[in-house]
C-alpha atoms as a PDB file:
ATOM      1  CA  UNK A   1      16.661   0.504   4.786  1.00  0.00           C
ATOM      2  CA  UNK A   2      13.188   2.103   4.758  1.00  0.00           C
ATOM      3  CA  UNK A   3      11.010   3.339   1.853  1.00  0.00           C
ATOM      4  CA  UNK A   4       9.005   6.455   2.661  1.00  0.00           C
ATOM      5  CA  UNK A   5       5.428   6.802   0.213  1.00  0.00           C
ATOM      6  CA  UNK A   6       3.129   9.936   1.551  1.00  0.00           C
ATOM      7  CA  UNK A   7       2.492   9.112   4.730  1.00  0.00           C
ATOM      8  CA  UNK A   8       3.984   5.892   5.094  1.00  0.00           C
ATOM      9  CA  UNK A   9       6.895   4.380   6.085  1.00  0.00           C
ATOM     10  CA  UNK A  10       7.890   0.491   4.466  1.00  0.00           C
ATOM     11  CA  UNK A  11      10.575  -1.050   5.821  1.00  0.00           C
ATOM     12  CA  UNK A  12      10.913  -4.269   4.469  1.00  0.00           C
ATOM     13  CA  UNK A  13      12.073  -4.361   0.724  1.00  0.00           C
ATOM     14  CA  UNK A  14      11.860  -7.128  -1.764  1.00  0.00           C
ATOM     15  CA  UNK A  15      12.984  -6.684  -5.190  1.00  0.00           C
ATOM     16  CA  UNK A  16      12.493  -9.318  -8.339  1.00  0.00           C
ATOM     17  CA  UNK A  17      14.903  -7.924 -10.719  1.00  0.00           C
ATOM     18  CA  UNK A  18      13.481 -10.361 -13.663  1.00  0.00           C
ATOM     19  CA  UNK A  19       9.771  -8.869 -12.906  1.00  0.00           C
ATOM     20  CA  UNK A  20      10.899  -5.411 -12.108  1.00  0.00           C
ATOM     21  CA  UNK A  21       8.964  -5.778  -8.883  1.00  0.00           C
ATOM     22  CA  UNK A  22       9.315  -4.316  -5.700  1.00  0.00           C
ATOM     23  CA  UNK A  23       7.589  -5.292  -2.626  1.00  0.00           C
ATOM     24  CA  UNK A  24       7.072  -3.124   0.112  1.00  0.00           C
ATOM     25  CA  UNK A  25       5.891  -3.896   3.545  1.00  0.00           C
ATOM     26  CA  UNK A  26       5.244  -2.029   6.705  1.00  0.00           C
ATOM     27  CA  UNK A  27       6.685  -4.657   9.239  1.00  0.00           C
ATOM     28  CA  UNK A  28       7.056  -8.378   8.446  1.00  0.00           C
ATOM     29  CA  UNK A  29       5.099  -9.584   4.844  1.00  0.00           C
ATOM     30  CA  UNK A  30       1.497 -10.689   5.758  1.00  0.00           C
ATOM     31  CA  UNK A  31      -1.069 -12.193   4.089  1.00  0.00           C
ATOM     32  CA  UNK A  32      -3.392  -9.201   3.016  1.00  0.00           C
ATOM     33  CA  UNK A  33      -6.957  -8.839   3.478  1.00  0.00           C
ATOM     34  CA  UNK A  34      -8.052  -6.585   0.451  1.00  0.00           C
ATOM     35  CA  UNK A  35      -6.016  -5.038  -2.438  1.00  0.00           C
ATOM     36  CA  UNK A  36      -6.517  -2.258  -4.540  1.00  0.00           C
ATOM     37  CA  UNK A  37      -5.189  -1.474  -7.589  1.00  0.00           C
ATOM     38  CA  UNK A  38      -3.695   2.256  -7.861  1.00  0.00           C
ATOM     39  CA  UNK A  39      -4.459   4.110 -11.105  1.00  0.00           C
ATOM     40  CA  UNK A  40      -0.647   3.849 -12.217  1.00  0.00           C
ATOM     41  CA  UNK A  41      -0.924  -0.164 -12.249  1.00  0.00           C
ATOM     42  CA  UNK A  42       0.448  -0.696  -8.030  1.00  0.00           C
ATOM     43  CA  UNK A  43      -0.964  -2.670  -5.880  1.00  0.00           C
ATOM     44  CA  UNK A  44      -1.454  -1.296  -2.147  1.00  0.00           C
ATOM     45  CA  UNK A  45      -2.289  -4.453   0.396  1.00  0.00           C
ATOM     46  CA  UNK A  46      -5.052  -3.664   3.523  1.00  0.00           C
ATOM     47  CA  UNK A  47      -5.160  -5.652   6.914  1.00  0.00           C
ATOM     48  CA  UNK A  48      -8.833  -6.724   8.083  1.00  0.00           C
ATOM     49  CA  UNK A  49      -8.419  -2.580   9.449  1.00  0.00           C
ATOM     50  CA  UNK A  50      -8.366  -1.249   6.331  1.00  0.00           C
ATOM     51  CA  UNK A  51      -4.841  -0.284   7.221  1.00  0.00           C
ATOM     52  CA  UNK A  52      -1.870   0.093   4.446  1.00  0.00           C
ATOM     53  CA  UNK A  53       0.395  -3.377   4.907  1.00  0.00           C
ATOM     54  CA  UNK A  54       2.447  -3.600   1.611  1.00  0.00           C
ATOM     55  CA  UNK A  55       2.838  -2.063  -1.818  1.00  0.00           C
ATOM     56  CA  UNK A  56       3.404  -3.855  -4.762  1.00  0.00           C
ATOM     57  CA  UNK A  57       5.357  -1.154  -7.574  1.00  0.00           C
ATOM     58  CA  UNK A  58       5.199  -3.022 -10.720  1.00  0.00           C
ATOM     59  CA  UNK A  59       8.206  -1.424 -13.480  1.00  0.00           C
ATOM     60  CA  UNK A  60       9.978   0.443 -10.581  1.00  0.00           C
ATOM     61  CA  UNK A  61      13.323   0.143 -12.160  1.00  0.00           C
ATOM     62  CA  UNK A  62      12.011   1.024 -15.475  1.00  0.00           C
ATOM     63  CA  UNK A  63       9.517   4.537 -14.150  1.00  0.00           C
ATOM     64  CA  UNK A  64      12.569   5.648 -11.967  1.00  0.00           C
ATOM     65  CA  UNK A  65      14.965   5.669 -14.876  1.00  0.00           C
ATOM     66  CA  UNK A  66      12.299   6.826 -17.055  1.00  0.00           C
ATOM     67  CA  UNK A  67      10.771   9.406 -14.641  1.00  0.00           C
ATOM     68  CA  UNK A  68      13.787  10.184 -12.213  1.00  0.00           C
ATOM     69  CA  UNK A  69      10.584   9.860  -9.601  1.00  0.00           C
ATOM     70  CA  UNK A  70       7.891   6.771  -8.400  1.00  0.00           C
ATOM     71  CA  UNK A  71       4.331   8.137  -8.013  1.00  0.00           C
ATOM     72  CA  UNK A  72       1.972   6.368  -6.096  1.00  0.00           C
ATOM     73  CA  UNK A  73      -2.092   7.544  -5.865  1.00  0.00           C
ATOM     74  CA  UNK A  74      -3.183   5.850  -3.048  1.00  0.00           C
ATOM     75  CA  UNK A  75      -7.134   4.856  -3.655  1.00  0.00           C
ATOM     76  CA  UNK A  76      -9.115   6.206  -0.882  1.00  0.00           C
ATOM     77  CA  UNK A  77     -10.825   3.665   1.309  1.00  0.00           C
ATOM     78  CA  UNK A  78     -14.329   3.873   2.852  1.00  0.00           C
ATOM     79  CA  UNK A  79     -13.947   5.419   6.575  1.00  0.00           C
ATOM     80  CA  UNK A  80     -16.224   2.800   8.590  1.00  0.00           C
ATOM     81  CA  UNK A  81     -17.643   3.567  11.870  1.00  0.00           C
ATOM     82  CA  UNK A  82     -18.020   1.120  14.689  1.00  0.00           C
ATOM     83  CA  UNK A  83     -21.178   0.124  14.934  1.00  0.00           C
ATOM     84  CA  UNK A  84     -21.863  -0.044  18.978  1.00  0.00           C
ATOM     85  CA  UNK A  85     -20.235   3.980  18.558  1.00  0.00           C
ATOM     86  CA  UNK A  86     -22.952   4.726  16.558  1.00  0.00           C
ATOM     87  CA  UNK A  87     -25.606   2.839  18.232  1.00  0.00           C
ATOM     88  CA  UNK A  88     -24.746   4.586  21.311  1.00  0.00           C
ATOM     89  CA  UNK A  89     -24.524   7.904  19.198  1.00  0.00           C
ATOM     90  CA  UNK A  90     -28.569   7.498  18.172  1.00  0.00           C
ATOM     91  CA  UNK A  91     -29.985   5.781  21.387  1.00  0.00           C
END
């Protein structure tokens, strides 16, 4: 079973029933370099990339039979360059 959120595509699915939490991971669960906390209360997990890893949906039973629906705002991370690009770019 996969989970599709915008653009992405979790396929490994954890669920804590007595928390209401579900845990979403693109590939195997892995430790997580940075969070971030989305403005409805997630929790999105970043590799050392800056790339999406995991989701953490906090009351997912309880906004889907509220809501009929799960909305996710995923917080925008800084775009960093590579720094020998840019060197390269100026010299």
């Amino acid at each position: 079973m996969s989970v599709h959120l915008g653009p992405y595509t979790f396929d490994h699915i954890s669920y804590d029933a007595d928390g209401d939490v579900l845990y979403l991971s693109i590939g195997q669960p892995r430790a997580a370099a940075d969070a971030e906390e989305t403005p409805e209360g997630h929790v999105v997990r970043y590799d050392d990339s800056d790339q999406v890893v995991g989701i953490t949906l906090v009351n997912a039973k309880w906004l889907l039979d509220r809501n009929e629906t799960l909305s996710v705002t995923f917080p925008p991370r800084p775009a960093l360059a590579d720094p020998a690009e840019l060197h390269a770019a100026v010299a």
